[in-house]
C-alpha atoms as a PDB file:
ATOM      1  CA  UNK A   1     -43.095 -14.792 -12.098  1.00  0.00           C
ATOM      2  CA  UNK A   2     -42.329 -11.720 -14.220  1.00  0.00           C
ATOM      3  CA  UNK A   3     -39.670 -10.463 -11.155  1.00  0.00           C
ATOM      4  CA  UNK A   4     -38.463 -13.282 -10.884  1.00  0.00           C
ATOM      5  CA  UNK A   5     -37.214 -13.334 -14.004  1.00  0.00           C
ATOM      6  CA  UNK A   6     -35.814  -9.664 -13.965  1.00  0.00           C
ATOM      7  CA  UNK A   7     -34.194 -10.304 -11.096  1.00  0.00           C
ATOM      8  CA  UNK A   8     -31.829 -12.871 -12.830  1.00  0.00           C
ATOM      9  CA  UNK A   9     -31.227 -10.494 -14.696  1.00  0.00           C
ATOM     10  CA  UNK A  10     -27.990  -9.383 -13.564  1.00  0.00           C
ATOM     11  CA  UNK A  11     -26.910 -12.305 -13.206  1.00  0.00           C
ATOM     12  CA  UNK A  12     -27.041 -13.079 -16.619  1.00  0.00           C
ATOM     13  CA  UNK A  13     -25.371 -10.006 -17.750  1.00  0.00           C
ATOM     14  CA  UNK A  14     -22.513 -10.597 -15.354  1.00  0.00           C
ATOM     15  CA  UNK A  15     -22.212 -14.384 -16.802  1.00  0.00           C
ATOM     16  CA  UNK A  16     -21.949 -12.687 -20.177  1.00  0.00           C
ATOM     17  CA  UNK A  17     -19.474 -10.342 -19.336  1.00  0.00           C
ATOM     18  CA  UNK A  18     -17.633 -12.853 -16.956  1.00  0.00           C
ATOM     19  CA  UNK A  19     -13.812 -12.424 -19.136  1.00  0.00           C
ATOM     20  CA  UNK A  20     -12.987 -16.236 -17.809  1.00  0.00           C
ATOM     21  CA  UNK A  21     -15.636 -16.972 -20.180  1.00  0.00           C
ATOM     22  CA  UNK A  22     -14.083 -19.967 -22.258  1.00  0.00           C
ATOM     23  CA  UNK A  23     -15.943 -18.464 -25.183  1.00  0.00           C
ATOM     24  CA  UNK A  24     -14.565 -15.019 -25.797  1.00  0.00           C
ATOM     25  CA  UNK A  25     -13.919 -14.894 -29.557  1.00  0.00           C
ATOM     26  CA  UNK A  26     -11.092 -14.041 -31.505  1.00  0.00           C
ATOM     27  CA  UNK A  27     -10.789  -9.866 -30.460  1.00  0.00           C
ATOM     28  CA  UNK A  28      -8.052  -9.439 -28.510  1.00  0.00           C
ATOM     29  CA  UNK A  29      -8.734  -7.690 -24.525  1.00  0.00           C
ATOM     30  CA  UNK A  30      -6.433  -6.077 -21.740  1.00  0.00           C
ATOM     31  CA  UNK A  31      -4.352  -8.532 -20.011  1.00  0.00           C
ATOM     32  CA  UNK A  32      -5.198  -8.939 -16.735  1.00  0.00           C
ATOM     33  CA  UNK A  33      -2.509  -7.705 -14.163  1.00  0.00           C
ATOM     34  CA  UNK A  34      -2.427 -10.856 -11.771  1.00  0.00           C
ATOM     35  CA  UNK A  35      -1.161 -14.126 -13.307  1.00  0.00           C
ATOM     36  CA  UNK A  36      -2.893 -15.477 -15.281  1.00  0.00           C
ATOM     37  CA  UNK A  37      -3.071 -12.597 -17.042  1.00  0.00           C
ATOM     38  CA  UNK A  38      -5.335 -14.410 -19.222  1.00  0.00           C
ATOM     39  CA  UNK A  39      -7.494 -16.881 -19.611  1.00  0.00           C
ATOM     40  CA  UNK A  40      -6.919 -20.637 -20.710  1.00  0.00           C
ATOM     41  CA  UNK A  41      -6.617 -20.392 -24.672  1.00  0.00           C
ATOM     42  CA  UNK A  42      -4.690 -16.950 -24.720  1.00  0.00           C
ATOM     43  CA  UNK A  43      -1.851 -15.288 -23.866  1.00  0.00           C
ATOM     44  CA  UNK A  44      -0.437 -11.773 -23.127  1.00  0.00           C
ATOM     45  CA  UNK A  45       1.252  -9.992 -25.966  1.00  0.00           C
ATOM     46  CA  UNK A  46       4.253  -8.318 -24.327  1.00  0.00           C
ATOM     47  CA  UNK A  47       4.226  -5.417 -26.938  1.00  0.00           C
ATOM     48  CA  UNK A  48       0.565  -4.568 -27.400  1.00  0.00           C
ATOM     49  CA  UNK A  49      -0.651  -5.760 -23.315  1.00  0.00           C
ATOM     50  CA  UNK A  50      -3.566  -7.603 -24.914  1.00  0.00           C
ATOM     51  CA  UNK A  51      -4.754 -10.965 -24.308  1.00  0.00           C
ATOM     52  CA  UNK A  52      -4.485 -13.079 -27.767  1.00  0.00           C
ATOM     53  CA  UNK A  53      -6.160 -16.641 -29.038  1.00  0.00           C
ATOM     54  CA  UNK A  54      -3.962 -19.306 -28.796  1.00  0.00           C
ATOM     55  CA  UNK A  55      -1.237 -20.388 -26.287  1.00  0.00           C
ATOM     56  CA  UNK A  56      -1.868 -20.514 -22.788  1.00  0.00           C
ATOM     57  CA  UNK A  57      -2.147 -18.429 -19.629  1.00  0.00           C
ATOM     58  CA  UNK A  58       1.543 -19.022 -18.279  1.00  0.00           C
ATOM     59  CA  UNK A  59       3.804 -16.275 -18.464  1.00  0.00           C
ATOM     60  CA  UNK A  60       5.637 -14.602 -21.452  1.00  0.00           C
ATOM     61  CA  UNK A  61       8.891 -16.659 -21.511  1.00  0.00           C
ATOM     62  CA  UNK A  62      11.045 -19.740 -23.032  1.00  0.00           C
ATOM     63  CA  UNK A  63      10.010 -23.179 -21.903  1.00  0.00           C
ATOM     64  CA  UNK A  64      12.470 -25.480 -20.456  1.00  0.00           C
ATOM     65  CA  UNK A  65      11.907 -29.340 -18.766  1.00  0.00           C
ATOM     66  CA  UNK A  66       8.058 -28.391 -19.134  1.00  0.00           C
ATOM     67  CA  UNK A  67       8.323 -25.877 -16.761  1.00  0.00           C
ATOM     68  CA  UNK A  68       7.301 -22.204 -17.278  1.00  0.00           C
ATOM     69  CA  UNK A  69      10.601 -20.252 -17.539  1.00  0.00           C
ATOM     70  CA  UNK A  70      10.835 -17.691 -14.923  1.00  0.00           C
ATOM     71  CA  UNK A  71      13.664 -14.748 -14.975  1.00  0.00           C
ATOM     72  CA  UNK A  72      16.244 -14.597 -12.406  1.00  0.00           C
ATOM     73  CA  UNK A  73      15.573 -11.401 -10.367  1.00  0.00           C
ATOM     74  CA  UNK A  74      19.145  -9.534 -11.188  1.00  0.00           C
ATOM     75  CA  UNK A  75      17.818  -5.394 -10.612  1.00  0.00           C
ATOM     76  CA  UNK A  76      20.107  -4.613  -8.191  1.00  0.00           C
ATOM     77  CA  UNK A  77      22.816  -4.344 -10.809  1.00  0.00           C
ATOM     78  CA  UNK A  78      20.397  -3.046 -13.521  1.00  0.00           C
ATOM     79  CA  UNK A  79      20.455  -0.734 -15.211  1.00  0.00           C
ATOM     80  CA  UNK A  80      24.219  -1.989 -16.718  1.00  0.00           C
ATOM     81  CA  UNK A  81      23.135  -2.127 -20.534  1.00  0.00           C
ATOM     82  CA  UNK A  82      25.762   0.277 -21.760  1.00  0.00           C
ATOM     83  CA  UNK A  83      28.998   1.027 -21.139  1.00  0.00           C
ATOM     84  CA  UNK A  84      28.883   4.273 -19.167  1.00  0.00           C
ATOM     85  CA  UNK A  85      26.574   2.392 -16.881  1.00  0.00           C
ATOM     86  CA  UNK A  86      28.209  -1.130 -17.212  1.00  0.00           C
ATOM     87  CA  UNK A  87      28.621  -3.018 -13.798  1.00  0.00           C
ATOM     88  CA  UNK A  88      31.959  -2.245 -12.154  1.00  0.00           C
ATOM     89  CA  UNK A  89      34.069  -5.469 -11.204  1.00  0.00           C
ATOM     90  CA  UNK A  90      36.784  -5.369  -8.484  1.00  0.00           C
ATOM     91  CA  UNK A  91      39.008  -6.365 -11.265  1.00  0.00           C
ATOM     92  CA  UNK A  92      41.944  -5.524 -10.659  1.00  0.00           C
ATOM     93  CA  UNK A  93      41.398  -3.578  -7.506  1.00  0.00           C
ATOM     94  CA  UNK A  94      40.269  -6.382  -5.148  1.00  0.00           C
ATOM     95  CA  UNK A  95      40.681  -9.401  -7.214  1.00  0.00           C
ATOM     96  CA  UNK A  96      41.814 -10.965  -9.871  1.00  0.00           C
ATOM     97  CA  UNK A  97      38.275 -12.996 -11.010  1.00  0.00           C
ATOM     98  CA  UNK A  98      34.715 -12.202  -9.870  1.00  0.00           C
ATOM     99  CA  UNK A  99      31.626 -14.312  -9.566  1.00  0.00           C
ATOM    100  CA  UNK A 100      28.091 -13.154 -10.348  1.00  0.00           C
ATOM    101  CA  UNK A 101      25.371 -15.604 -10.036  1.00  0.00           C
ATOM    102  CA  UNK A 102      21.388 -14.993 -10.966  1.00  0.00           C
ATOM    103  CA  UNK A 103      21.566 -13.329 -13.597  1.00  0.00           C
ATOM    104  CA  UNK A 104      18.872 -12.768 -16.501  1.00  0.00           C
ATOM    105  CA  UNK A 105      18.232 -11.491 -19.731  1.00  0.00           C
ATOM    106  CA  UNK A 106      14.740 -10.614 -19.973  1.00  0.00           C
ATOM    107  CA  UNK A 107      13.671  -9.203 -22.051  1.00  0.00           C
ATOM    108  CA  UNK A 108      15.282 -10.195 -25.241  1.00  0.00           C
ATOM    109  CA  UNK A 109      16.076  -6.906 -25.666  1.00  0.00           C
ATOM    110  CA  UNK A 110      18.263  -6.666 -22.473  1.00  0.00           C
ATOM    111  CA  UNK A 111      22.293  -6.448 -22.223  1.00  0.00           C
ATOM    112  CA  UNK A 112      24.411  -6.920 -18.953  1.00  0.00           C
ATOM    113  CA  UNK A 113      27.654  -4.988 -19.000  1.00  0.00           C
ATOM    114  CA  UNK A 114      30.542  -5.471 -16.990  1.00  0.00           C
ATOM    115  CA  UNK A 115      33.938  -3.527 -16.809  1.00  0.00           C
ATOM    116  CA  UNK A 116      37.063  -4.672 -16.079  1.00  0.00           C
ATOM    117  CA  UNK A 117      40.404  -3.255 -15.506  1.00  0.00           C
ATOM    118  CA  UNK A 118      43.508  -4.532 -17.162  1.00  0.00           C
ATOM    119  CA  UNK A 119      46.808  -2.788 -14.924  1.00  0.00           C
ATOM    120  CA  UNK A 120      49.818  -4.660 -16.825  1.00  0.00           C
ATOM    121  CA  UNK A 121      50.355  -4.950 -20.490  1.00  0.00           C
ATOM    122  CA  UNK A 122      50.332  -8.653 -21.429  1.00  0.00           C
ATOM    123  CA  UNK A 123      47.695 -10.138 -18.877  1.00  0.00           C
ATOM    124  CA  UNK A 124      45.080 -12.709 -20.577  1.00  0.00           C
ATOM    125  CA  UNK A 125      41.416 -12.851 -19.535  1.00  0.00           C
ATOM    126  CA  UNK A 126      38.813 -15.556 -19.865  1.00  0.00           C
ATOM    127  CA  UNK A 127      34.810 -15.254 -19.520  1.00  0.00           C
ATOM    128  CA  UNK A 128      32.570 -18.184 -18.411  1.00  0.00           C
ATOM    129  CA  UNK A 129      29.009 -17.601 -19.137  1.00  0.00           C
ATOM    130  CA  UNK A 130      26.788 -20.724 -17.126  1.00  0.00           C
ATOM    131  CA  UNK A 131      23.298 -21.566 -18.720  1.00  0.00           C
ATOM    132  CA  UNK A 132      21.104 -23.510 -20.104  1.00  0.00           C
ATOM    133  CA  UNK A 133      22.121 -23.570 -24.106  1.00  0.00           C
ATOM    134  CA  UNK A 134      19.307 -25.559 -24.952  1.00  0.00           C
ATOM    135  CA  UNK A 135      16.610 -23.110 -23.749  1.00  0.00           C
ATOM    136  CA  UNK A 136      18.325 -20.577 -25.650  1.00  0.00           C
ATOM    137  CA  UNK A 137      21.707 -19.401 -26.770  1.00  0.00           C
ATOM    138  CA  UNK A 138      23.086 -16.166 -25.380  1.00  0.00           C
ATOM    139  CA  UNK A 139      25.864 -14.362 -26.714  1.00  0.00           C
ATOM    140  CA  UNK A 140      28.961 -13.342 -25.224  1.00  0.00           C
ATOM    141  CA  UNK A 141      31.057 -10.741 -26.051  1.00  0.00           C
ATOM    142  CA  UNK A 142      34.282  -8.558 -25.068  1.00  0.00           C
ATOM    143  CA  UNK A 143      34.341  -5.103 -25.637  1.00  0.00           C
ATOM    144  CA  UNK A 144      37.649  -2.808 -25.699  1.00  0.00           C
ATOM    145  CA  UNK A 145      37.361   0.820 -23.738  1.00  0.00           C
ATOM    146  CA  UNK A 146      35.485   2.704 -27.020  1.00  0.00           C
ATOM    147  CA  UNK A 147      33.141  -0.217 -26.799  1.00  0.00           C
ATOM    148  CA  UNK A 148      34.513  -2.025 -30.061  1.00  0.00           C
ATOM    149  CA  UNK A 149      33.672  -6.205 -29.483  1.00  0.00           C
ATOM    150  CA  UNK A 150      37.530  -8.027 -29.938  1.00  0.00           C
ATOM    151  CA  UNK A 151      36.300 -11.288 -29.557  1.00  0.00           C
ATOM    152  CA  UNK A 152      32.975 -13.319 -28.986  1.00  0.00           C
ATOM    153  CA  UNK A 153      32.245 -16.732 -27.007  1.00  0.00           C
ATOM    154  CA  UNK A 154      31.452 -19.761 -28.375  1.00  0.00           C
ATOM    155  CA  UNK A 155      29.106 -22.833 -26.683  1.00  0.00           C
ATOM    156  CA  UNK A 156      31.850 -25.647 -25.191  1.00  0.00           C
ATOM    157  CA  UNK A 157      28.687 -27.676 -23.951  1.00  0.00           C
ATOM    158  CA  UNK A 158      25.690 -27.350 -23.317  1.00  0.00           C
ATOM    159  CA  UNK A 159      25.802 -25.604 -20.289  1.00  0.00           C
ATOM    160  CA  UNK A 160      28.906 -23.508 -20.666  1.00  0.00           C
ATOM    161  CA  UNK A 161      29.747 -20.329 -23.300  1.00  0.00           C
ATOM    162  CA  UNK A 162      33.243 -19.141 -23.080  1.00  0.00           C
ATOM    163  CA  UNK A 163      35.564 -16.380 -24.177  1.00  0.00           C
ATOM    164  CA  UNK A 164      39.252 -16.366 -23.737  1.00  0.00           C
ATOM    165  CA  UNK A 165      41.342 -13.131 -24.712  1.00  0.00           C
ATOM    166  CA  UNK A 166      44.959 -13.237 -24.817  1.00  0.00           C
ATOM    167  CA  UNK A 167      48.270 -10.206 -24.544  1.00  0.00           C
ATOM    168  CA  UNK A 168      45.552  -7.431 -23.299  1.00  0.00           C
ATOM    169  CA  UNK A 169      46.939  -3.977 -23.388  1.00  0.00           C
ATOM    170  CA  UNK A 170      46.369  -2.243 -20.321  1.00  0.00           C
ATOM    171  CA  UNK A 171      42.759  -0.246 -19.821  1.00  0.00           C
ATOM    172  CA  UNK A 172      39.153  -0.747 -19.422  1.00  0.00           C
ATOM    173  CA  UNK A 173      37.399  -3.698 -21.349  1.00  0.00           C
ATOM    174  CA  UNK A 174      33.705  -4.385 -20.892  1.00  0.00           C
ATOM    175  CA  UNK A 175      32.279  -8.385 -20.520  1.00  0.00           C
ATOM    176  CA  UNK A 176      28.950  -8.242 -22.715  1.00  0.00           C
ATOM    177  CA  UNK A 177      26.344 -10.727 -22.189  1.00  0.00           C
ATOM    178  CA  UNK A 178      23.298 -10.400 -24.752  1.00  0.00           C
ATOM    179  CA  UNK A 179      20.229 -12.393 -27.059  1.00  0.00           C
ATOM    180  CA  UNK A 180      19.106 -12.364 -30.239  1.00  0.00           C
ATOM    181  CA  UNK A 181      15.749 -12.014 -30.887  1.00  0.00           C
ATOM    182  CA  UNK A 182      12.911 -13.625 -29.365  1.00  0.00           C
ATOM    183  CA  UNK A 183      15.533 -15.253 -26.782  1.00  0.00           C
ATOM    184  CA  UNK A 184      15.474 -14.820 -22.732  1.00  0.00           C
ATOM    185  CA  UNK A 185      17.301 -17.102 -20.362  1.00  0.00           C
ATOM    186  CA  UNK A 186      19.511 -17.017 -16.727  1.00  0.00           C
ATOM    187  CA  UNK A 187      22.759 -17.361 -16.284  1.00  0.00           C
ATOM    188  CA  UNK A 188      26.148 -17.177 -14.178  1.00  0.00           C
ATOM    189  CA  UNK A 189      29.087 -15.368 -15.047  1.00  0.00           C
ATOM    190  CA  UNK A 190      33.223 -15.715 -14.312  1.00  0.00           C
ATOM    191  CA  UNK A 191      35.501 -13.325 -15.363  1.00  0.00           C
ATOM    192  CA  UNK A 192      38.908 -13.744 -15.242  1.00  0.00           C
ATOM    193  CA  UNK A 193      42.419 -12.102 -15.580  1.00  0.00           C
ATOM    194  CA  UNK A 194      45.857 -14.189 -15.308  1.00  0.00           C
ATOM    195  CA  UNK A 195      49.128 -14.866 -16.138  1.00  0.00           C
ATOM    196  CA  UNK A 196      49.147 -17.906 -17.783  1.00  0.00           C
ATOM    197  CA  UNK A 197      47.866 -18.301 -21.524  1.00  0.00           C
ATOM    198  CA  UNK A 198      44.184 -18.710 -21.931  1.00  0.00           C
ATOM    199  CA  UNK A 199      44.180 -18.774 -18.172  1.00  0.00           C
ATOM    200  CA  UNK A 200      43.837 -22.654 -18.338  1.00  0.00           C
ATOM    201  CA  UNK A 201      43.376 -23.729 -15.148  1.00  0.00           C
ATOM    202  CA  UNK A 202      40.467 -21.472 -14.131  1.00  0.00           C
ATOM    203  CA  UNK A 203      36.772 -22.600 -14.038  1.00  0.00           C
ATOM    204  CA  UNK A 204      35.550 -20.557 -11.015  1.00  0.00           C
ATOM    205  CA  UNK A 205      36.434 -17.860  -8.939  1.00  0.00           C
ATOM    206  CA  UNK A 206      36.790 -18.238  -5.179  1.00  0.00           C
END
């Protein structure tokens, strides 16, 4: 009788220290590193790694339709947070507009750059940022060649943010797409350069 009982033993000590325990207390512990991260009940602090009371096991992001919000997978232009590493566009090159779809900005602290070229004094530009507004608002900006913002974009809808920029001077300008705070999301982005004011007719570049 008396091994029998030492023998179980172990198996009470590994029950104890089992961390999917739904009894774990209030102390915070190491987030796991396969999802979930964390048992039901917590969640993983970004900052600190640690698993936390309250929330849930999903991952780290805004919540949209019920669904866990998961980041578009943009690295193969990243890093572009800066201007001396901003994205080049074929603008004016190749093109006149360019198209970039997936894109993220995750984490909140994340910018997307993109440069442009204006070649004749006069041309007008507009910017089309594509997203979800409700799940949260990203901000749009144009930036001259010293990286000065000369305008910012405003929501038309719910899905749509958009910039227009008219009588450029010729040289580099920079398409800045950015969060406040505590804000991620995806997007697509248009940029364009015309003739005609506020380049009216575009929507998307084919």
């Amino acid at each position: 009788m008396i091994r029998s009982a030492l023998s179980a033993l172990p198996l009470l000590g590994l029950l104890a220290c089992n961390p999917y325990n739904p009894d774990l207390g209030d102390h915070p512990f190491k987030c796991g590193t396969d999802d979930p991260k964390c048992p039901d009940g917590y969640s993983c602090d970004p900052d600190t790694n640690f698993c936390e009371r309250g929330g849930t096991s999903a991952p780290d992001a805004a919540i949209s339709d019920g669904e866990p919000f998961v980041c578009n997978d943009d690295h193969t232009i990243e890093p572009n947070d800066m201007i001396s590493n901003a994205t080049t566009t074929p603008i004016p090159d190749a093109k006149d507009c360019v198209e970039y779809v997936s894109l993220a900005i995750c984490p909140d602290t994340d910018k997307d750059l993109y440069r442009f070229r204006v070649d004749t004094t006069g041309k007008n530009m507009k910017t089309i940022v594509n997203t979800n507004v409700g799940a949260g608002q990203l901000t749009l900006r144009v930036l001259n060649g010293s990286g000065n913002a000369i305008g910012s974009g405003l929501p038309i809808d719910t899905a749509h943010i958009e910039i227009v920029i008219n009588n450029l001077a010729t040289g580099n300008y920079y398409v800045e797409v950015a969060a406040p705070p505590g804000v991620q999301n995806n997007y697509n982005l248009d940029i364009f350069t015309c003739d005609d004011t506020g380049c009216a007719t575009e929507t998307t570049c084919q």
